[in-house]
Structures are given as structure tokens and as C-alpha cells.
PDB file of N, CA and C in Angstrom:
ATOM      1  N   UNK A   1      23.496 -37.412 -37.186  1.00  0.00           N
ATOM      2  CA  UNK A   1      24.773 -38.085 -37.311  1.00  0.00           C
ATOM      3  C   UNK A   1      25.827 -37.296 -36.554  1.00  0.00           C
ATOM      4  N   UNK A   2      26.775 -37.911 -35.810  1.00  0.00           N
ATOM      5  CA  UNK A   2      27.780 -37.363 -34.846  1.00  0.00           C
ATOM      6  C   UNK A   2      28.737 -37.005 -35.997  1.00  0.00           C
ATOM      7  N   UNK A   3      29.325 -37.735 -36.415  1.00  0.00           N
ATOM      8  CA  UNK A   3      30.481 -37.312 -37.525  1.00  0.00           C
ATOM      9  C   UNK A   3      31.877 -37.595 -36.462  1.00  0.00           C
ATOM     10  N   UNK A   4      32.809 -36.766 -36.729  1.00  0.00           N
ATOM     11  CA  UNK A   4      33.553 -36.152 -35.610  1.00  0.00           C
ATOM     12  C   UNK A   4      33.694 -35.720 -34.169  1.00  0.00           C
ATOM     13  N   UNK A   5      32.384 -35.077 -34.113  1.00  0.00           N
ATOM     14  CA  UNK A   5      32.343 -33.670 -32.959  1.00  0.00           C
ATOM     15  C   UNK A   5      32.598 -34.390 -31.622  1.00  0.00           C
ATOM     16  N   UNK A   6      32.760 -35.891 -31.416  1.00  0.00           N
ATOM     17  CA  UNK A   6      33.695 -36.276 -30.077  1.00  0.00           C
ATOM     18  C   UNK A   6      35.620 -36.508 -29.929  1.00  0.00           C
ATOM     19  N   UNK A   7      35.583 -36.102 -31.311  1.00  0.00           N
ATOM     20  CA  UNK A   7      36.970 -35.576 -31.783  1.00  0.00           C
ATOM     21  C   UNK A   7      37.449 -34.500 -31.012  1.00  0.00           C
ATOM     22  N   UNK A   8      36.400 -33.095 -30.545  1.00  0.00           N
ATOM     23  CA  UNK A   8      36.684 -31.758 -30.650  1.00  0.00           C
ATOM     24  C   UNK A   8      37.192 -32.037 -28.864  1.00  0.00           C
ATOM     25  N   UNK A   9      38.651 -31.227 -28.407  1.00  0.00           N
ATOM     26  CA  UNK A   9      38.743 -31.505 -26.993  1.00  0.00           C
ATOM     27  C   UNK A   9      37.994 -31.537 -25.653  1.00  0.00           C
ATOM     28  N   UNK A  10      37.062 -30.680 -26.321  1.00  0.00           N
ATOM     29  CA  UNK A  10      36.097 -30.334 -24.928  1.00  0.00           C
ATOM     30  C   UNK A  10      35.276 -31.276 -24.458  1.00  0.00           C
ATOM     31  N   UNK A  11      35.050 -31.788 -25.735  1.00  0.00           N
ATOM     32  CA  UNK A  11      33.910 -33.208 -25.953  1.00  0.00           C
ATOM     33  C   UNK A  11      35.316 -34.741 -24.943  1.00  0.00           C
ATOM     34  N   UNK A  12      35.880 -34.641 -26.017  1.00  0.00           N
ATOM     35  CA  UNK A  12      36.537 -35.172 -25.272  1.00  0.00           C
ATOM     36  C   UNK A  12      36.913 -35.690 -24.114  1.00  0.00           C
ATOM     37  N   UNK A  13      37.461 -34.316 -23.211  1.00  0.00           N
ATOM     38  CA  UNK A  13      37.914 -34.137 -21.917  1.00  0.00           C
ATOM     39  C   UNK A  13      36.467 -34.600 -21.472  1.00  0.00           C
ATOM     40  N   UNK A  14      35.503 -34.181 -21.707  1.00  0.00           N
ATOM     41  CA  UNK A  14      34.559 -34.115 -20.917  1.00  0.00           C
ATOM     42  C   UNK A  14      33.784 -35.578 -20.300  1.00  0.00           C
ATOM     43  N   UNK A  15      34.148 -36.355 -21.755  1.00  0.00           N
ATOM     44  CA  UNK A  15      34.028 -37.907 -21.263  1.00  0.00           C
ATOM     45  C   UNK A  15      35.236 -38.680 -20.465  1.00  0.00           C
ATOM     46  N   UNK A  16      36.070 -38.473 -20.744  1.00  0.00           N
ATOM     47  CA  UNK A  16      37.285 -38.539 -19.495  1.00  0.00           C
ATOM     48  C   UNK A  16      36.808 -38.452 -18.281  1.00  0.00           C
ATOM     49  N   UNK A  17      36.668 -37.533 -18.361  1.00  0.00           N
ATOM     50  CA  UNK A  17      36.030 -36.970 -17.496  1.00  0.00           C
ATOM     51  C   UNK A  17      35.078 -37.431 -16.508  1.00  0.00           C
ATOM     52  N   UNK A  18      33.751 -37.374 -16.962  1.00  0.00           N
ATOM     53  CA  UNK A  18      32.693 -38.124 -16.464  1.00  0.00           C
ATOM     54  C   UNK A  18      32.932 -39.914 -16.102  1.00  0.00           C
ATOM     55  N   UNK A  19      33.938 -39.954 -17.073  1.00  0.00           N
ATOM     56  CA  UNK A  19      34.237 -42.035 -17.296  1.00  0.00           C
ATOM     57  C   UNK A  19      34.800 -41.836 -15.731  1.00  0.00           C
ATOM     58  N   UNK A  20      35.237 -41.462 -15.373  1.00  0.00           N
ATOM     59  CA  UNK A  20      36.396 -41.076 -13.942  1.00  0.00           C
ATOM     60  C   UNK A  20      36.356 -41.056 -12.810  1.00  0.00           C
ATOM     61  N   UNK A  21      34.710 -39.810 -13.041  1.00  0.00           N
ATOM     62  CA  UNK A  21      33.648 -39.775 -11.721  1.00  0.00           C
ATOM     63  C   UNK A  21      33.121 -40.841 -11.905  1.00  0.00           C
ATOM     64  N   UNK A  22      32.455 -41.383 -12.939  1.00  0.00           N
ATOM     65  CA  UNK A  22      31.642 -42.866 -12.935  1.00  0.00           C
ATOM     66  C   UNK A  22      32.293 -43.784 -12.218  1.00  0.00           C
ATOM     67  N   UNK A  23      33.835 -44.177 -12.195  1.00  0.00           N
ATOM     68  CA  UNK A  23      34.495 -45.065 -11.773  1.00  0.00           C
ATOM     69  C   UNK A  23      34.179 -44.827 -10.366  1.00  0.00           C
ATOM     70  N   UNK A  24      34.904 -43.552 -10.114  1.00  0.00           N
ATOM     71  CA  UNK A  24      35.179 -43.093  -8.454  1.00  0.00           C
ATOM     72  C   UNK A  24      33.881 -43.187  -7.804  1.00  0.00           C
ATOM     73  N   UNK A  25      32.981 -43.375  -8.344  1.00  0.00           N
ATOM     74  CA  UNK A  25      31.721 -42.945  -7.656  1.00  0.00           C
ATOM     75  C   UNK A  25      31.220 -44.493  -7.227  1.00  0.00           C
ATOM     76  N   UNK A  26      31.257 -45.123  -8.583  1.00  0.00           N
ATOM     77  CA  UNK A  26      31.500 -47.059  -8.210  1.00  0.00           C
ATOM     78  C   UNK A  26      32.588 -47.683  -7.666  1.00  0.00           C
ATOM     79  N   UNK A  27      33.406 -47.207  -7.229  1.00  0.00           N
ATOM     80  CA  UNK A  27      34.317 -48.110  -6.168  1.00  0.00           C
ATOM     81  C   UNK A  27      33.765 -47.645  -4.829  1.00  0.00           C
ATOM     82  N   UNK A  28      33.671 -46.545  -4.650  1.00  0.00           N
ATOM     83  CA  UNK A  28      33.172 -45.752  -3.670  1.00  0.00           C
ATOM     84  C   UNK A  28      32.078 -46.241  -2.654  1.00  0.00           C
ATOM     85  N   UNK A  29      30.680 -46.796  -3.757  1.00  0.00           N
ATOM     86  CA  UNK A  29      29.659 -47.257  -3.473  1.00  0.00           C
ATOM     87  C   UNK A  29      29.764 -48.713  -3.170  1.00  0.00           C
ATOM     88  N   UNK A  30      30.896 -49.369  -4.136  1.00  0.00           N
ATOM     89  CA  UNK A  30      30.898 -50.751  -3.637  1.00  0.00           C
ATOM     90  C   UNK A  30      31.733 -50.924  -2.445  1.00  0.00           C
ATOM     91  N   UNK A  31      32.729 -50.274  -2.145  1.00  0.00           N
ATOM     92  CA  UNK A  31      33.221 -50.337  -0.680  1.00  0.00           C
ATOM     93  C   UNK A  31      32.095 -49.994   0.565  1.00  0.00           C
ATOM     94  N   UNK A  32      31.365 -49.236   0.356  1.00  0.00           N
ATOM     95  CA  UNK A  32      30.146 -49.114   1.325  1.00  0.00           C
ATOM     96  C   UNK A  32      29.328 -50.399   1.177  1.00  0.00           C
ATOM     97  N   UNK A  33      28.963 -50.963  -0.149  1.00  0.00           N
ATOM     98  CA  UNK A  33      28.328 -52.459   0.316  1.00  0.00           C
ATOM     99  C   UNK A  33      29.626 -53.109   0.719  1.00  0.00           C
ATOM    100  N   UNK A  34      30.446 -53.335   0.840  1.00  0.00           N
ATOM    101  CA  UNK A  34      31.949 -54.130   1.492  1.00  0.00           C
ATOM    102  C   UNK A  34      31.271 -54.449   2.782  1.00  0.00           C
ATOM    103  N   UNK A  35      31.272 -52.755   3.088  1.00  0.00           N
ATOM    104  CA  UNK A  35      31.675 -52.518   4.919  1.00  0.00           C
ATOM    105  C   UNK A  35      30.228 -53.141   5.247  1.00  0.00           C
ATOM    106  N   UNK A  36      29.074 -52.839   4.378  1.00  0.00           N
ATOM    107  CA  UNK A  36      27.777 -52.881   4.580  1.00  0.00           C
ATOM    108  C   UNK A  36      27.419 -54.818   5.254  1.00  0.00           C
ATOM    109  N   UNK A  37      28.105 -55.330   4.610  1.00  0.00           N
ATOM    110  CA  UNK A  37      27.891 -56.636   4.540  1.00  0.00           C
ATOM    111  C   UNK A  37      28.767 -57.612   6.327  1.00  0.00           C
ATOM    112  N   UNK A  38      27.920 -58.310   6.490  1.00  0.00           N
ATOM    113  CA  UNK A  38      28.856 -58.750   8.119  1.00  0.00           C
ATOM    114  C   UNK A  38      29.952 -59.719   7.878  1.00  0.00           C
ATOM    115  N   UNK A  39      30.188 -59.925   6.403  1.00  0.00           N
ATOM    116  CA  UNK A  39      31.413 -61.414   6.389  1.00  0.00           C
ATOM    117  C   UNK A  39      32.431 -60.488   5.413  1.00  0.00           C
ATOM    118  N   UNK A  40      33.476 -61.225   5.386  1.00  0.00           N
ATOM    119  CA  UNK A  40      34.290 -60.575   4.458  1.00  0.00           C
ATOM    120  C   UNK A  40      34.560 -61.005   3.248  1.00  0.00           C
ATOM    121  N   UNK A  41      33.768 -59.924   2.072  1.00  0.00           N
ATOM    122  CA  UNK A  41      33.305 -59.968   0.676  1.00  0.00           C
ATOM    123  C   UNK A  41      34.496 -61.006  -0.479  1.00  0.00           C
ATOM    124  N   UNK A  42      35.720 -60.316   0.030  1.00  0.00           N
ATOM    125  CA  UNK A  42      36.735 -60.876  -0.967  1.00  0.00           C
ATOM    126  C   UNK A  42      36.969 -62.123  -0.138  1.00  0.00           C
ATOM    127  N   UNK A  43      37.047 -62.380   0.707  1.00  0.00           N
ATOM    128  CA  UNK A  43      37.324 -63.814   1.016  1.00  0.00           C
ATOM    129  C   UNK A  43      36.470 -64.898   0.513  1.00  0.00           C
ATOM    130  N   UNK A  44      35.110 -63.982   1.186  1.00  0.00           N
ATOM    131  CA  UNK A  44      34.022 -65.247   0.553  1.00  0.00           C
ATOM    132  C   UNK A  44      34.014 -65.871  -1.078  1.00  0.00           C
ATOM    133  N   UNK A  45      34.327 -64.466  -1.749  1.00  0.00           N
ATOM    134  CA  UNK A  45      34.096 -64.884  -3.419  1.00  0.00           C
ATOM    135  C   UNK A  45      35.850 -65.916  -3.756  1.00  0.00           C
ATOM    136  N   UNK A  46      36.933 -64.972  -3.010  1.00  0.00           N
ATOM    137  CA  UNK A  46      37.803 -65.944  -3.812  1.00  0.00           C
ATOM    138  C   UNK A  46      38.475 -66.998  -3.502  1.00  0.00           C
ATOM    139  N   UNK A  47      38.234 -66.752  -1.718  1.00  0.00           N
ATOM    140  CA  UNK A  47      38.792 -68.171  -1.150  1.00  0.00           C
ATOM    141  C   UNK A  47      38.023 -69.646  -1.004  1.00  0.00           C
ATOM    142  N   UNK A  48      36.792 -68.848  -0.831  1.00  0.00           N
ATOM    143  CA  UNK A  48      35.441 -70.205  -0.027  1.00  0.00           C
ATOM    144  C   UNK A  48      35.158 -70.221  -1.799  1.00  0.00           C
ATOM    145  N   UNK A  49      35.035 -69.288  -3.063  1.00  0.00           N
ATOM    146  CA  UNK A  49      34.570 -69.531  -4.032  1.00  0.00           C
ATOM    147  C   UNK A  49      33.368 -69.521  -3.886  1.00  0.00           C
ATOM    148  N   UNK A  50      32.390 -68.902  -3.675  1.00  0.00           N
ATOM    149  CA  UNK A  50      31.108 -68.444  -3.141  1.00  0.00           C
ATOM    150  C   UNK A  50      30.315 -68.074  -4.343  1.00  0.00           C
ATOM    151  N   UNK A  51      29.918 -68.947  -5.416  1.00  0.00           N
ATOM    152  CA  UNK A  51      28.786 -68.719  -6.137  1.00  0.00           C
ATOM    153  C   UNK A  51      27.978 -68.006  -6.356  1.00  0.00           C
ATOM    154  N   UNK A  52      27.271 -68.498  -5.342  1.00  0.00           N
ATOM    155  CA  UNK A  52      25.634 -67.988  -5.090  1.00  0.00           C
ATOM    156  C   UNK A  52      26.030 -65.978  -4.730  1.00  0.00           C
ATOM    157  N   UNK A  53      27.032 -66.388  -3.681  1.00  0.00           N
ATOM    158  CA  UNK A  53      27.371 -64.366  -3.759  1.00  0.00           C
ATOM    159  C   UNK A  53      28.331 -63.632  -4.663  1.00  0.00           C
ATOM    160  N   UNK A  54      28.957 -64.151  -5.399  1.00  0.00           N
ATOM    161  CA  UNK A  54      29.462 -63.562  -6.776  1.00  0.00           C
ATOM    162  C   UNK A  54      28.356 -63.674  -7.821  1.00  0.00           C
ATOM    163  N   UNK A  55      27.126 -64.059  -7.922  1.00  0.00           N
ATOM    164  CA  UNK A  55      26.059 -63.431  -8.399  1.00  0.00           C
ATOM    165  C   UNK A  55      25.304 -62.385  -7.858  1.00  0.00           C
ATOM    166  N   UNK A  56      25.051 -62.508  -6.302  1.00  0.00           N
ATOM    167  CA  UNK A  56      24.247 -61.164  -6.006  1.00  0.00           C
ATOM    168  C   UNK A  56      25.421 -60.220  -6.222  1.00  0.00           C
ATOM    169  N   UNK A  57      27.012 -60.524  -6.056  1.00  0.00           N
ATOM    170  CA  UNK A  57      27.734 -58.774  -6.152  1.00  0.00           C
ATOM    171  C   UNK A  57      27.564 -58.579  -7.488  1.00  0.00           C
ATOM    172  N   UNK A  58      27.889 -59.423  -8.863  1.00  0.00           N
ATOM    173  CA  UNK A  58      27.830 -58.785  -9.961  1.00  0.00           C
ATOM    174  C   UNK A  58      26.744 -58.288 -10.451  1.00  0.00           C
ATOM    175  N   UNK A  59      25.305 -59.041  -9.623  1.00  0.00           N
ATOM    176  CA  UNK A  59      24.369 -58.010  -9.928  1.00  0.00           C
ATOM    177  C   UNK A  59      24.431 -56.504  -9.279  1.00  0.00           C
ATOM    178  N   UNK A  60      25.238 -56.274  -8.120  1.00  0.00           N
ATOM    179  CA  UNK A  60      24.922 -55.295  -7.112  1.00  0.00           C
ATOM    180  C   UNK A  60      25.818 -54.037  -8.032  1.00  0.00           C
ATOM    181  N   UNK A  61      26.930 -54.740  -9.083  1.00  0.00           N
ATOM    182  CA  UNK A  61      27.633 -53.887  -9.456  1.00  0.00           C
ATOM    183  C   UNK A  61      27.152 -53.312 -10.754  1.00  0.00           C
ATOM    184  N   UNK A  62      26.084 -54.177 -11.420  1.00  0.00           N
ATOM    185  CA  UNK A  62      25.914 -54.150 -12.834  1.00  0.00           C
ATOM    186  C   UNK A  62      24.496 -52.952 -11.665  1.00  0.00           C
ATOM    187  N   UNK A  63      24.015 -53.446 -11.261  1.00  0.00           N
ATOM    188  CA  UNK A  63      22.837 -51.989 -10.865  1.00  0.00           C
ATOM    189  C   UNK A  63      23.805 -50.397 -10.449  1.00  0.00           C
ATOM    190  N   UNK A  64      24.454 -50.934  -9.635  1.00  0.00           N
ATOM    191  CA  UNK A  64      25.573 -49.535  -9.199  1.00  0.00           C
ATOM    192  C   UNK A  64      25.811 -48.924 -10.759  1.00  0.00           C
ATOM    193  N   UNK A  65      26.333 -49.694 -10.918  1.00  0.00           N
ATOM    194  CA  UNK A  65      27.192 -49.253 -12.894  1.00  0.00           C
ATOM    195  C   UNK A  65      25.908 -48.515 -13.634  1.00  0.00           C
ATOM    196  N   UNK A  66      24.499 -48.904 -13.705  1.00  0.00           N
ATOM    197  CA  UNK A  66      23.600 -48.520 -14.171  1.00  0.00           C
ATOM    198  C   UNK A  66      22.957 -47.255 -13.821  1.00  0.00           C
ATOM    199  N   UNK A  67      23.042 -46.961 -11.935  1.00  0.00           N
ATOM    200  CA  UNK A  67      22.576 -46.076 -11.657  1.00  0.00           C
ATOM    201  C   UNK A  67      23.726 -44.635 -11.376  1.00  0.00           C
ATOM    202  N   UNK A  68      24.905 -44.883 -11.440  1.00  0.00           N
ATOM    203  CA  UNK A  68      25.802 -44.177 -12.037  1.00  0.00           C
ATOM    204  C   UNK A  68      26.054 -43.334 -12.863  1.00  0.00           C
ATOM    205  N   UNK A  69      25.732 -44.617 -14.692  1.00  0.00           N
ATOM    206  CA  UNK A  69      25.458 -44.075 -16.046  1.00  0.00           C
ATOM    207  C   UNK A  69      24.457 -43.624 -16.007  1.00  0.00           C
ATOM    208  N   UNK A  70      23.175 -43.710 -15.398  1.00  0.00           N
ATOM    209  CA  UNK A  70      21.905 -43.051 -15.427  1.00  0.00           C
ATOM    210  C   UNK A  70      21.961 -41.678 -15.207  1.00  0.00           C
ATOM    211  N   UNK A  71      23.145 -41.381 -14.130  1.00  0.00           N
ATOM    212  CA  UNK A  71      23.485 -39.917 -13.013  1.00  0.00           C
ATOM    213  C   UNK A  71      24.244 -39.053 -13.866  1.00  0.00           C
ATOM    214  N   UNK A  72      25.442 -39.757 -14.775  1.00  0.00           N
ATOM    215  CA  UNK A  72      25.666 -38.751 -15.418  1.00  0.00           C
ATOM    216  C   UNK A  72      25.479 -38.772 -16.744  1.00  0.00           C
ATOM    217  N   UNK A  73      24.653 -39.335 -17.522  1.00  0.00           N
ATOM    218  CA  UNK A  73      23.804 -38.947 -18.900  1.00  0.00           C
ATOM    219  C   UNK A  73      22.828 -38.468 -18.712  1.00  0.00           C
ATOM    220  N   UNK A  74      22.576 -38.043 -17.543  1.00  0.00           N
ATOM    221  CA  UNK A  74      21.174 -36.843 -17.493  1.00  0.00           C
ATOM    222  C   UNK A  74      19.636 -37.799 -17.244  1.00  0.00           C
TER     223      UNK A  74
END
């Protein structure tokens, strides 16, 4: 049982922390699939409304997001 002990600051900071790099590390990676890709990502999803590829990105992000949390929970 945890109890508290993510109360204590160190614990704390430390998920701050990591939540931060997790972020930076996923914007990071999804701007490289951005550039990676030959059309332009935000147009396609919000102007043309592009379905079919606002499923492959939210999968591309839900794997990024996964292999991320994988990187820093050890």
C-alpha cells in the first residue's frame, strides 16, 4: 500500500518531472512524424477533415504516448 509517500517532495517533483520529459519528448516525436509525412498534417485533419488520417495520427500518438511511458517507468 502507497499510503502517502507521493505526498513526500521528492516523490513529487520527480513526477513533475518525468510528466514534462514525457510531454517534451511527445511533441518532439510528433513534429518529426509532421515533417516525416509529404502533405500537411494539420490541414489535412482540420480543414479537408480527413478521417481515415486522424485515425492513423491518434493511433501514431497513443503508440508514441506508450513508448514514452514505457521509457520512463523503467
Amino acid at each position: 500500500m502507497m499510503g502517502i509517500e507521493w505526498l513526500k517532495p521528492a516523490m513529487f517533483f520527480g513526477s513533475i518531472l518525468y510528466a514534462l520529459i514525457g510531454v517534451v519528448v511527445f511533441w518532439i516525436s510528433f513534429a518529426i512524424v509532421d515533417k516525416l509525412t509529404p502533405y500537411d498534417l494539420w490541414g489535412e485533419l482540420v480543414e479537408k477533415k480527413n478521417v481515415a488520417l486522424a485515425i492513423v495520427v491518434g493511433a501514431k500518438c497513443i503508440a508514441i504516448g506508450l513508448i514514452v511511458s514505457a521509457a520512463i517507468h523503467g
